[in-house]
N, C-alpha and C. Protein backbone atom coordinates (compact mmCIF):
# COMPACT_ATOMS: atom_id res chain seq x y z
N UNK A 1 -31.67 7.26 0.17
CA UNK A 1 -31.40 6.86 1.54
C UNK A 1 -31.20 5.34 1.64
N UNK A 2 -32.00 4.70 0.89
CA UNK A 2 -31.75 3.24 1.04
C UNK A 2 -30.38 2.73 0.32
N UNK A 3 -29.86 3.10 -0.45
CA UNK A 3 -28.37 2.73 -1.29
C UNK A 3 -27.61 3.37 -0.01
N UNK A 4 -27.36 4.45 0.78
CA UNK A 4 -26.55 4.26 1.86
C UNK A 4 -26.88 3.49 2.63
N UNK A 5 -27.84 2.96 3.18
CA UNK A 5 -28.19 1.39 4.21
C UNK A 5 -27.69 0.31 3.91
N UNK A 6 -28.16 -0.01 2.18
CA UNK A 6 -27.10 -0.98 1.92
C UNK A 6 -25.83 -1.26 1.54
N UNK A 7 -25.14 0.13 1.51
CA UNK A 7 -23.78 -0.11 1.30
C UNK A 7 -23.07 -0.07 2.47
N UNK A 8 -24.00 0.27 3.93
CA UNK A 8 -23.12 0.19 4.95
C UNK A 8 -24.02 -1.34 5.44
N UNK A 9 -24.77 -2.19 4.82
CA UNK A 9 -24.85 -3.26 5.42
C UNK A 9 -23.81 -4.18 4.44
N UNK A 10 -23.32 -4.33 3.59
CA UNK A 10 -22.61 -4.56 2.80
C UNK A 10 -20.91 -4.74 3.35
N UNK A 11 -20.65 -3.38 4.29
CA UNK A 11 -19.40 -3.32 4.29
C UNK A 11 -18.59 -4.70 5.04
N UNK A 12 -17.50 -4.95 4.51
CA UNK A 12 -16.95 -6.26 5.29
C UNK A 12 -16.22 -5.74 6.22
N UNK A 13 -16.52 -5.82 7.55
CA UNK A 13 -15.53 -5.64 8.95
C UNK A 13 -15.02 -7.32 9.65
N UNK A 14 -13.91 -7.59 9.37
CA UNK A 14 -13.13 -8.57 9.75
C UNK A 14 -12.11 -8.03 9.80
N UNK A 15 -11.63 -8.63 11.31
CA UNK A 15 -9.85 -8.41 11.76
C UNK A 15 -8.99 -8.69 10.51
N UNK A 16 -7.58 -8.37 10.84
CA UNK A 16 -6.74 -8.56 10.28
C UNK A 16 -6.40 -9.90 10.71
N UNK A 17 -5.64 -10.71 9.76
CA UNK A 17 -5.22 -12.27 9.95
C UNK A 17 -4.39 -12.15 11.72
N UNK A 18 -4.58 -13.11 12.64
CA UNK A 18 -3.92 -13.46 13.51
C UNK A 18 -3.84 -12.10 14.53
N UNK A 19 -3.30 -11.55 15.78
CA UNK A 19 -2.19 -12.19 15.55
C UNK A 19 -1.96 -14.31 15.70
N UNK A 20 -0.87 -14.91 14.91
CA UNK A 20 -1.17 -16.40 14.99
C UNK A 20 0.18 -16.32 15.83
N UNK A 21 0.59 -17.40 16.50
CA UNK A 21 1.92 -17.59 16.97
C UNK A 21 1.86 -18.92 17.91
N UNK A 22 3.18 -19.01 17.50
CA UNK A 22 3.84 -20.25 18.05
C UNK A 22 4.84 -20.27 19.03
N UNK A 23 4.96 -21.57 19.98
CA UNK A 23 5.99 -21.35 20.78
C UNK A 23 6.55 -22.54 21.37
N UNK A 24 7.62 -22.63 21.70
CA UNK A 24 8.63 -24.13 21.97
C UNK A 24 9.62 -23.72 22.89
N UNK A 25 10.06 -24.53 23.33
CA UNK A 25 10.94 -24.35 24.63
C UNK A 25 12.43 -25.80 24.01
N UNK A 26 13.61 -24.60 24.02
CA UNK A 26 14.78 -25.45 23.08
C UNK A 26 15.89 -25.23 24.51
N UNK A 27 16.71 -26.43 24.47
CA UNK A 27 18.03 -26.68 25.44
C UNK A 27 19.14 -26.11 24.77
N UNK A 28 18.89 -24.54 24.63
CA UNK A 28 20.09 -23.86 24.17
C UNK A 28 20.64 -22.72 24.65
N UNK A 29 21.28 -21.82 24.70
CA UNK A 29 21.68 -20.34 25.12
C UNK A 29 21.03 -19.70 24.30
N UNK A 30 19.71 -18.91 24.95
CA UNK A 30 19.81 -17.25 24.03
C UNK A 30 20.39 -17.25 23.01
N UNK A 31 21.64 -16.95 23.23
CA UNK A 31 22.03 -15.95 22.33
C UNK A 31 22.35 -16.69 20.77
N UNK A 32 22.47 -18.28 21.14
CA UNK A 32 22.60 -19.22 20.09
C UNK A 32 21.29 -18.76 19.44
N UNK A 33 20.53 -19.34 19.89
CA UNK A 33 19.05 -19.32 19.00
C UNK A 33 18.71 -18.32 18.70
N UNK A 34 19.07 -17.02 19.45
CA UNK A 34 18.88 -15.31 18.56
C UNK A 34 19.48 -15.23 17.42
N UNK A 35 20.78 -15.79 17.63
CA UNK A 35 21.93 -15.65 16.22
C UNK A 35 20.99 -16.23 15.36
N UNK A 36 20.75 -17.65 15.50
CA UNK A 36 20.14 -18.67 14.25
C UNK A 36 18.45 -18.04 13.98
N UNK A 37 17.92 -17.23 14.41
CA UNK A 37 16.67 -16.39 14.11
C UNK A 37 16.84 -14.94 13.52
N UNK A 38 18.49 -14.36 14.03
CA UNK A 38 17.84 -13.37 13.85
C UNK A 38 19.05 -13.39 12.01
N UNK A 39 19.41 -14.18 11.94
CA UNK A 39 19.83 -14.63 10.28
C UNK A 39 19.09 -14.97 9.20
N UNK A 40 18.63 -14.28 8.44
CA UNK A 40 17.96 -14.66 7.27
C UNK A 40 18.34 -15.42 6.53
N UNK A 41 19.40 -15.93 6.53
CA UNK A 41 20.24 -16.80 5.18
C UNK A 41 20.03 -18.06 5.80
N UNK A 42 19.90 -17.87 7.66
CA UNK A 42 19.01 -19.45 7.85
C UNK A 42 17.98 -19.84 7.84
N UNK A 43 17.35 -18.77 7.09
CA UNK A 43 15.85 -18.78 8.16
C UNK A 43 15.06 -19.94 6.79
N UNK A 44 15.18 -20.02 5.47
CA UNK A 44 14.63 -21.46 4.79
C UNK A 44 15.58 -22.81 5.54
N UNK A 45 16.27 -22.96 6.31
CA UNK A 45 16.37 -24.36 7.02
C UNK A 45 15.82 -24.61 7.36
N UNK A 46 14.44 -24.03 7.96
CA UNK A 46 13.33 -24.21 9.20
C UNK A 46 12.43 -23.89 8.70
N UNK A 47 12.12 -23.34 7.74
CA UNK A 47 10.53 -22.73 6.98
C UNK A 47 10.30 -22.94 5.99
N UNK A 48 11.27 -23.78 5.26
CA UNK A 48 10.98 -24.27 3.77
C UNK A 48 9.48 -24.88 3.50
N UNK A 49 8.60 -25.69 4.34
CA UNK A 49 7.87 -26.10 4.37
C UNK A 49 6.67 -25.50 4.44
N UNK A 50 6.40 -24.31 4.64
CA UNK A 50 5.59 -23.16 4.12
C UNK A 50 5.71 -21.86 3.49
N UNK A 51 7.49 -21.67 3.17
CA UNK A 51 7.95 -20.49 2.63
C UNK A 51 8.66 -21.22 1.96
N UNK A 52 8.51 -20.48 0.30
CA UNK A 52 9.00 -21.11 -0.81
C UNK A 52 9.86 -19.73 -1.21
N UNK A 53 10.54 -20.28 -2.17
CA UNK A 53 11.01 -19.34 -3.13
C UNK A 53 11.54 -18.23 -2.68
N UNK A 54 12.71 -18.78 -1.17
CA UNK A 54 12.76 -17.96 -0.43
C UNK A 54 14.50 -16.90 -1.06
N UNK A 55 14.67 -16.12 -1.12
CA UNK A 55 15.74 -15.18 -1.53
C UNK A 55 16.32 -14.09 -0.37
N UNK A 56 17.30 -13.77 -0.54
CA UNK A 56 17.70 -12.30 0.73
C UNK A 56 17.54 -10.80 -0.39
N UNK A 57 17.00 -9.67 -0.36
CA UNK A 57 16.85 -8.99 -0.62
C UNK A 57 18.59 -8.29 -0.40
N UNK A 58 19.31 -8.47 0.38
CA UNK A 58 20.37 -7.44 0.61
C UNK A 58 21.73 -8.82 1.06
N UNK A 59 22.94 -8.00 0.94
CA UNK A 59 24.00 -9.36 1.17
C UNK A 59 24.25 -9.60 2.64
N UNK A 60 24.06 -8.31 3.38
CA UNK A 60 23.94 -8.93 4.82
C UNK A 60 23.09 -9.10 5.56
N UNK A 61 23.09 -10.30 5.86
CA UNK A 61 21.70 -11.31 6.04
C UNK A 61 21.40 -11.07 7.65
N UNK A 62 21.84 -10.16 8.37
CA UNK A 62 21.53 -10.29 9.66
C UNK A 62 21.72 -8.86 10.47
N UNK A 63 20.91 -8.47 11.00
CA UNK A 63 20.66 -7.05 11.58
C UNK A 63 19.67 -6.22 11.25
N UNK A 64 19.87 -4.93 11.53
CA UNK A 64 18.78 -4.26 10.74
C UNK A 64 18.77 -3.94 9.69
N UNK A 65 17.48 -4.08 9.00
CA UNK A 65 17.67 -3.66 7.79
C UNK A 65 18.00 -4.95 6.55
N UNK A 66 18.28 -6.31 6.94
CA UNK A 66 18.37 -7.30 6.72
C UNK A 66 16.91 -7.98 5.87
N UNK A 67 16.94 -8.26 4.78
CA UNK A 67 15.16 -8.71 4.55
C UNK A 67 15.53 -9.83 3.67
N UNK A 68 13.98 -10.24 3.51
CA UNK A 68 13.61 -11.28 2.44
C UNK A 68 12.48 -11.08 1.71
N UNK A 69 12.71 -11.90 0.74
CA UNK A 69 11.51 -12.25 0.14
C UNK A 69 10.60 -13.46 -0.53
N UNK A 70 10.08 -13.77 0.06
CA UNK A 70 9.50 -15.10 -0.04
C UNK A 70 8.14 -15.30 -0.37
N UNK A 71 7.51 -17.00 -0.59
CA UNK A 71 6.12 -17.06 -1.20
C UNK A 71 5.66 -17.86 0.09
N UNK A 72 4.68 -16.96 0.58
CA UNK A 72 3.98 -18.00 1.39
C UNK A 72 2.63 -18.81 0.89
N UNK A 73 2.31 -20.25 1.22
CA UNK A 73 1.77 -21.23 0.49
C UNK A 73 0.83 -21.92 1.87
N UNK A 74 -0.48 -21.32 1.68
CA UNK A 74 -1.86 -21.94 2.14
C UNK A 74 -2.54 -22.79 1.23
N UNK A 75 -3.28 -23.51 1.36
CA UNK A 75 -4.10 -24.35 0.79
C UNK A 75 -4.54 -24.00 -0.60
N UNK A 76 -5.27 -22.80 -0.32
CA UNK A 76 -5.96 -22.43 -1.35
C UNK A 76 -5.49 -21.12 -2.23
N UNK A 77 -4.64 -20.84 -1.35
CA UNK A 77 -4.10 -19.62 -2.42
C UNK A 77 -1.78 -19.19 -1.94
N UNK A 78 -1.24 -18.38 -2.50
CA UNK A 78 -0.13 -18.89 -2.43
C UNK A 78 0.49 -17.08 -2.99
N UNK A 79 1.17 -16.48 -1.95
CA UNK A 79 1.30 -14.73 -2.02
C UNK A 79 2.72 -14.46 -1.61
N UNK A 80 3.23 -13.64 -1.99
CA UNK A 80 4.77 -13.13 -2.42
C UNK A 80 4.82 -11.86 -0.63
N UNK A 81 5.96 -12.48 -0.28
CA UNK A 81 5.77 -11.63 0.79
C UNK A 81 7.26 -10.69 1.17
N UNK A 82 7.63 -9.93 1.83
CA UNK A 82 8.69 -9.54 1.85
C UNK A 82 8.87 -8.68 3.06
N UNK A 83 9.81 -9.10 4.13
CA UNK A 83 10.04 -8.57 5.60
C UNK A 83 11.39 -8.23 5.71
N UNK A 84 11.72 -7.25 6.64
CA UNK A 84 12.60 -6.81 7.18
C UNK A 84 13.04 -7.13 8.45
N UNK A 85 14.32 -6.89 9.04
CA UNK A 85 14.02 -6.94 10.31
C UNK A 85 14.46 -5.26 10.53
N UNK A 86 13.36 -4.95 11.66
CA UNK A 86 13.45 -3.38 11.88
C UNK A 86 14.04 -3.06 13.69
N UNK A 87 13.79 -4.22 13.93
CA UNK A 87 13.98 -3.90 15.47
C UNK A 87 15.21 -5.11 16.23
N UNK A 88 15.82 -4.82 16.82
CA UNK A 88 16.50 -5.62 17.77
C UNK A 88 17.08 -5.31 19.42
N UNK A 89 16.18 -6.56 19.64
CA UNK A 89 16.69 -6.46 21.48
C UNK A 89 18.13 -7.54 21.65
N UNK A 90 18.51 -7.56 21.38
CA UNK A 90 19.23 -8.81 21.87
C UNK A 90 19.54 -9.43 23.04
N UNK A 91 19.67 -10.34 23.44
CA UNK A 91 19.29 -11.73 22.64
C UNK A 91 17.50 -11.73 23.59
N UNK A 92 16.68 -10.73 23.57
CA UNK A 92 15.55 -10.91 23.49
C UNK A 92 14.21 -10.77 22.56
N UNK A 93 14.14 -10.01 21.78
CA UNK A 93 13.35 -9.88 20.81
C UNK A 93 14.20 -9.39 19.58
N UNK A 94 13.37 -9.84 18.51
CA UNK A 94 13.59 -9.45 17.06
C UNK A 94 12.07 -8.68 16.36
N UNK A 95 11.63 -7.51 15.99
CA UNK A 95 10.72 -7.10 14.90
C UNK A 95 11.34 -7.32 13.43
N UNK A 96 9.93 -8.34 12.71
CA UNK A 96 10.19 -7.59 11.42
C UNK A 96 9.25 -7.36 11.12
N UNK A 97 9.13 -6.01 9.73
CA UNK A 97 7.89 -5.52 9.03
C UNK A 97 8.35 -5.94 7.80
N UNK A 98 6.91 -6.01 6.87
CA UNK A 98 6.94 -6.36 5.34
C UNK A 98 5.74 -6.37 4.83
N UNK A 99 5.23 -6.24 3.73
CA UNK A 99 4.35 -5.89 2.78
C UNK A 99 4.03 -7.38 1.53
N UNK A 100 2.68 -7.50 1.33
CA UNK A 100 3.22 -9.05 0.16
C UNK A 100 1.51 -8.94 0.04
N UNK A 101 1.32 -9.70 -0.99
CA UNK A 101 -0.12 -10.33 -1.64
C UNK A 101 0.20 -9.23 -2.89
N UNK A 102 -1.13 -8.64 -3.34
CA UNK A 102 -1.26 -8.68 -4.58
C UNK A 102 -0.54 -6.78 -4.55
N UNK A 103 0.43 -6.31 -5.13
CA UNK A 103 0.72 -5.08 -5.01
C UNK A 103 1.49 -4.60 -4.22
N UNK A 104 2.01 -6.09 -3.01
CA UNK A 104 2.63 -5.38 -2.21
C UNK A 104 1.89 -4.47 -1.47
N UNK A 105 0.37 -4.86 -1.11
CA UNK A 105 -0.34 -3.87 -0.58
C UNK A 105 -0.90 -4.43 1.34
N UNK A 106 -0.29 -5.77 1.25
CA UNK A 106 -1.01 -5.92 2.74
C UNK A 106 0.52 -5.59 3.74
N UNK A 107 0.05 -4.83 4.61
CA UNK A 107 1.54 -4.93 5.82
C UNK A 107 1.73 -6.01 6.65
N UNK A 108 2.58 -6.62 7.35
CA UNK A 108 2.48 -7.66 8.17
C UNK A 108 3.77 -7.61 9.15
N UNK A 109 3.48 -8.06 10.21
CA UNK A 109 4.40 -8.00 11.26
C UNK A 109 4.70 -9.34 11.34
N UNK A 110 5.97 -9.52 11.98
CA UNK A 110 6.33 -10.80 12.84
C UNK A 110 7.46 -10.36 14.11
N UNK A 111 7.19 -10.86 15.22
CA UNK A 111 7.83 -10.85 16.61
C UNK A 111 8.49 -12.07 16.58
N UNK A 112 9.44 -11.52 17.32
CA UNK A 112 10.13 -13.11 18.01
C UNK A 112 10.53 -12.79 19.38
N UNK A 113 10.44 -13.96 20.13
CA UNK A 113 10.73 -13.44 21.78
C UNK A 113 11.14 -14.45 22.22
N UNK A 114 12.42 -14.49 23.31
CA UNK A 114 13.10 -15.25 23.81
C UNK A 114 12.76 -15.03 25.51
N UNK A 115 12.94 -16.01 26.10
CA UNK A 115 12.45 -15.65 27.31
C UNK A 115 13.19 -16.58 27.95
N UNK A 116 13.48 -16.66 29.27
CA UNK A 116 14.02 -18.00 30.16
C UNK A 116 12.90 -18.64 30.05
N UNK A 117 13.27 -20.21 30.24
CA UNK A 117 12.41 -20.86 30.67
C UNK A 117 12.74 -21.71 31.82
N UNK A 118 12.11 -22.85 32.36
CA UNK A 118 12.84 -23.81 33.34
C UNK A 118 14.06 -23.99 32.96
N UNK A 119 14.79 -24.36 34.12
CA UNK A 119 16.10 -25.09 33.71
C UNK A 119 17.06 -24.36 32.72
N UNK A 120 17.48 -24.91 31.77
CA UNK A 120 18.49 -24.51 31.08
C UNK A 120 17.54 -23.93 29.76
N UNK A 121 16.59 -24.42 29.52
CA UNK A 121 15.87 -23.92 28.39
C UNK A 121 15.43 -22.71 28.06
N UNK A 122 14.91 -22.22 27.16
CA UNK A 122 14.39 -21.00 26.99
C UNK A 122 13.35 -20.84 26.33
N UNK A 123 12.72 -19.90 26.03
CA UNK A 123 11.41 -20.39 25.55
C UNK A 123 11.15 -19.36 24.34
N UNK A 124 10.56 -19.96 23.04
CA UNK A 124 11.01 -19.23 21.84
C UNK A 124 9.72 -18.71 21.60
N UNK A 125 8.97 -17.62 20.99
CA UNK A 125 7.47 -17.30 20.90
C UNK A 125 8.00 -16.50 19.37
N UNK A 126 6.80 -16.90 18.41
CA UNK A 126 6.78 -15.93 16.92
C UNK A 126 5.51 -16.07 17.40
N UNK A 127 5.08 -14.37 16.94
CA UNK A 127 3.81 -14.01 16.60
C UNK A 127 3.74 -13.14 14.94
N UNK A 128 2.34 -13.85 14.38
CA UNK A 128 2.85 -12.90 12.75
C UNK A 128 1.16 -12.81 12.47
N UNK A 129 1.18 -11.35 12.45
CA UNK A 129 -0.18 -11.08 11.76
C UNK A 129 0.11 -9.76 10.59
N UNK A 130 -0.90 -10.27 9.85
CA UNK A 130 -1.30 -9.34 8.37
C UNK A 130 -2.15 -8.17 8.71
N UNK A 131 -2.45 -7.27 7.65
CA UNK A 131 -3.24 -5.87 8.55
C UNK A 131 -4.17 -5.54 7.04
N UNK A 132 -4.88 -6.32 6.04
CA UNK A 132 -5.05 -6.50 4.68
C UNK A 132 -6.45 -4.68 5.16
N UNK A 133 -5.85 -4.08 4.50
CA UNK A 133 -6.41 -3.12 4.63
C UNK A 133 -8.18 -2.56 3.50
N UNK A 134 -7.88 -3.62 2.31
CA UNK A 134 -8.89 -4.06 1.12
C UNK A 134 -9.98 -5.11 1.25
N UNK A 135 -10.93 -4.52 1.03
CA UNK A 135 -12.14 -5.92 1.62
C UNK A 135 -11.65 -7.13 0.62
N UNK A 136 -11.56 -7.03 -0.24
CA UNK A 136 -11.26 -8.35 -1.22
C UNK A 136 -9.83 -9.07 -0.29
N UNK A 137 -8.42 -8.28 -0.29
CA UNK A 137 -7.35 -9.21 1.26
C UNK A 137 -8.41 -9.62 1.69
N UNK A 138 -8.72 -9.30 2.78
CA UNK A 138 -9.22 -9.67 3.62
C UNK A 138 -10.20 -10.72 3.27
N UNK A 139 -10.87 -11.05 2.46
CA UNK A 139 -12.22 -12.18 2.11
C UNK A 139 -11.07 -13.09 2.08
N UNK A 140 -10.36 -12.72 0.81
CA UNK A 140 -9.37 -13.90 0.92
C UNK A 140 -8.67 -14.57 1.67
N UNK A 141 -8.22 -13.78 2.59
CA UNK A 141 -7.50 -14.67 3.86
C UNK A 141 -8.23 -15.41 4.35
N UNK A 142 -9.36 -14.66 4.60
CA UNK A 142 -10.54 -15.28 5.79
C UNK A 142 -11.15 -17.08 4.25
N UNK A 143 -11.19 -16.81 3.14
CA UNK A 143 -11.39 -17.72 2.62
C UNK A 143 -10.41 -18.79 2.21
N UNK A 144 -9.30 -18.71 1.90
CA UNK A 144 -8.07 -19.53 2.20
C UNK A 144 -7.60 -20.06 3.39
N UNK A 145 -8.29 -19.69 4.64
CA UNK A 145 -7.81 -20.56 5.88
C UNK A 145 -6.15 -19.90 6.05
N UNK A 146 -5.87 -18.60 6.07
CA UNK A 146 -4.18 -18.24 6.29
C UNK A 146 -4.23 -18.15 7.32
N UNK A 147 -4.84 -18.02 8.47
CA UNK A 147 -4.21 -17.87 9.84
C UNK A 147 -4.10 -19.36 10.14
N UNK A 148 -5.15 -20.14 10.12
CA UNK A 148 -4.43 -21.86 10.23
C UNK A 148 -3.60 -22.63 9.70
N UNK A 149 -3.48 -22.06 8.48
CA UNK A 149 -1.78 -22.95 7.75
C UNK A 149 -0.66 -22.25 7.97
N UNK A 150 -0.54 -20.41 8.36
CA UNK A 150 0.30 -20.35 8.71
C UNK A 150 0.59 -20.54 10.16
N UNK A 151 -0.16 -20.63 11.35
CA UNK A 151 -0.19 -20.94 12.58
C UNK A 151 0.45 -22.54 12.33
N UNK A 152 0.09 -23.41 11.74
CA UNK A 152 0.49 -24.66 11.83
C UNK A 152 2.38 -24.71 11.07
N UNK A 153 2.41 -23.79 9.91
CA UNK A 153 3.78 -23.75 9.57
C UNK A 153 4.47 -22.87 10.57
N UNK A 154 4.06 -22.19 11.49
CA UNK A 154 5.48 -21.74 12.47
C UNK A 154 5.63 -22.92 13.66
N UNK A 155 4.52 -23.94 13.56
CA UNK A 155 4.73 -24.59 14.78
C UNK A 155 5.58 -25.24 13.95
N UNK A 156 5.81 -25.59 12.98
CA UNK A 156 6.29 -26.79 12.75
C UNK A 156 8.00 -25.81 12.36
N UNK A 157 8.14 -24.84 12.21
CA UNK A 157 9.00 -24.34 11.86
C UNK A 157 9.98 -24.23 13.60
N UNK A 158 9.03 -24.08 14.28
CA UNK A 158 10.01 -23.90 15.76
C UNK A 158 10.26 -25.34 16.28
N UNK A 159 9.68 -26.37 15.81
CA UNK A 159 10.16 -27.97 16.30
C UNK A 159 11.23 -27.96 15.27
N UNK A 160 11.68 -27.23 14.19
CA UNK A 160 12.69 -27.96 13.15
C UNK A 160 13.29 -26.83 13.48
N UNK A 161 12.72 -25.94 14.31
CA UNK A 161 14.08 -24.92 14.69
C UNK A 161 15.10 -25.58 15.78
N UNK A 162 14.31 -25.88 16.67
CA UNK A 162 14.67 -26.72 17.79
C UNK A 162 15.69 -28.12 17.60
N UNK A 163 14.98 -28.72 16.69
CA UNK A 163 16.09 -30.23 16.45
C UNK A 163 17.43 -29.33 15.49
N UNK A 164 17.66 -28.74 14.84
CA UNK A 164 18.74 -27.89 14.83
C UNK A 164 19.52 -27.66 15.32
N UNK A 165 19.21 -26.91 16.61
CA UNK A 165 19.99 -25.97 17.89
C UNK A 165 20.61 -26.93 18.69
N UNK A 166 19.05 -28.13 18.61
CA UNK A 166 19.63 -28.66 20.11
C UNK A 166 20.81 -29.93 19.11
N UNK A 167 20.85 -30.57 17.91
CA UNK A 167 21.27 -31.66 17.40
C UNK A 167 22.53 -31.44 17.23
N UNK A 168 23.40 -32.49 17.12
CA UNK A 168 24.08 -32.76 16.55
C UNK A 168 25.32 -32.32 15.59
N UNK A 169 24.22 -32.35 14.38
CA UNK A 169 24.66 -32.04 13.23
C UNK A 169 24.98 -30.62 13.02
N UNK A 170 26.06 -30.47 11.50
CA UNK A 170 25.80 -29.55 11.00
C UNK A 170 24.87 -28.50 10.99
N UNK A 171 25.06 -26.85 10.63
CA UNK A 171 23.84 -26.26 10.62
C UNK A 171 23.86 -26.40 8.80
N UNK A 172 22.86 -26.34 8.61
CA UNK A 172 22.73 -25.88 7.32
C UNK A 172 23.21 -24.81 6.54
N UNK A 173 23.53 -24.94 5.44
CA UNK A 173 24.25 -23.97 4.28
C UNK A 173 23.39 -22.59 4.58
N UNK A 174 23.47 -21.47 4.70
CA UNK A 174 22.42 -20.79 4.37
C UNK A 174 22.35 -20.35 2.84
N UNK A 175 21.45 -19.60 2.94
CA UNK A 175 20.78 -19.43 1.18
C UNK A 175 21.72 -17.68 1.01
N UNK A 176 22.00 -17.93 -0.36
CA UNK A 176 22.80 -16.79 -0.57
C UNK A 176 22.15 -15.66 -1.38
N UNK A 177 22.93 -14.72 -1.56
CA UNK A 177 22.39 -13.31 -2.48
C UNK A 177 22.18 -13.95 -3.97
N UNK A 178 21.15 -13.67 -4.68
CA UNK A 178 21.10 -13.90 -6.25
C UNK A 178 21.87 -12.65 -6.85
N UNK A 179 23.45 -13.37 -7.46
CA UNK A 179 23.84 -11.68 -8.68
C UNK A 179 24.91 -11.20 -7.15
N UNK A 180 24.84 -11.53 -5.91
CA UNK A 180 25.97 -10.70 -4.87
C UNK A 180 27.07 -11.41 -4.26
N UNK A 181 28.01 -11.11 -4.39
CA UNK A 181 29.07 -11.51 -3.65
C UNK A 181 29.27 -10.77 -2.94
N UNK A 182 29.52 -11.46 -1.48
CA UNK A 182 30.09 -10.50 0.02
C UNK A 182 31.48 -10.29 -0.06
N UNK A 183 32.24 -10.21 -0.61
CA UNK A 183 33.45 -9.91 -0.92
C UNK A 183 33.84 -9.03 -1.67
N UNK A 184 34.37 -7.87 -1.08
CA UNK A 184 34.74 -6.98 -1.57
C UNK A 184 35.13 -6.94 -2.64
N UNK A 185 36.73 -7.83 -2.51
CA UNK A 185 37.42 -8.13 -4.00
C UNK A 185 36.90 -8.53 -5.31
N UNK A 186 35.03 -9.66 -4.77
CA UNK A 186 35.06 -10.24 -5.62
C UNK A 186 35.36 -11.74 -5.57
N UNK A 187 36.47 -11.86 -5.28
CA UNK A 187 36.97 -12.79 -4.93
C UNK A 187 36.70 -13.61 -3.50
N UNK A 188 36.55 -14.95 -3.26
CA UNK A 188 35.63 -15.84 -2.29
C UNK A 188 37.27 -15.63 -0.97
């Protein structure tokens, strides 16, 4: 009787990471900033800085069914992640789902939501939480600090989304297929 007491005082009950999310208000149209979100081949212009080693899983980089795969990089530890996008409102929300850490065993969501805002602006919201279903995920997140480095890399990812949209310049190259050419022929 006492080895069941302590294995249910033992058990680790902690949430799943987040949900974490970020949000900014950009001087653009909808449907601009849906395009430039809901594209994977742009999406390291703006997230390089906490998503590494970022690749497209498929050659068309935008719609459903569209994914990646990338390393996300906390302080203390650094996990292979890989999302889809499964859902589209346009030009109001985007779902994606994906799976990453050790096995490909944790699930994780990310939202995106567009909304009016004052004036001409609009107002951009990502929410992204993990669902680590293994007491060991889970210690780890909770011991690596991942909901605060990644909460701090989408903020910083929607201010460098923002000087983008609203600037100037060029957009950036996006990142291409490894081994695919979008051309039928072959030929560019």
């Amino acid at each position: 009787m006492r080895s069941v007491q302590t294995a249910a005082a033992l058990h680790i009950e902690s949430p799943p990471m987040g949900p974490v999310s970020a949000a900014i208000e950009i001087d653009v149209s909808r449907e601009s900033a849906f395009e430039a979100i809901a594209d994977m081949a742009r999406r390291p212009s703006f997230t390089d800085h906490f998503l590494s080693g970022f690749h497209l899983t498929r050659i068309e980089s935008s719609g459903i069914g569209a994914g990646a795969r990338f390393r996300v990089a906390s302080p203390l530890r650094k996990v292979w992640m890989d999302t889809s996008i499964v859902a589209l409102e346009q030009p109001h929300r985007m779902i994606e789902r994906g799976r990453g850490g050790r096995g490909n065993r944790i699930p994780m969501t990310t939202v995106w939501e567009l909304t009016e805002g004052s004036g001409s602006l609009i107002r951009v919201r990502v929410s992204h939480w993990t669902e680590p279903s293994n007491p060991l995920d889970r210690a780890l997140e909770v011991l690596a600090a991942n909901s605060a480095s990644v909460q701090r890399g989408w903020r910083t990812a929607l201010r460098r989304l923002r000087d983008q949209l609203e600037g100037s310049t060029a957009a950036p190259l996006p990142v291409g297929v490894a081994g695919g050419n979008p051309h039928a022929t072959g030929i560019p």
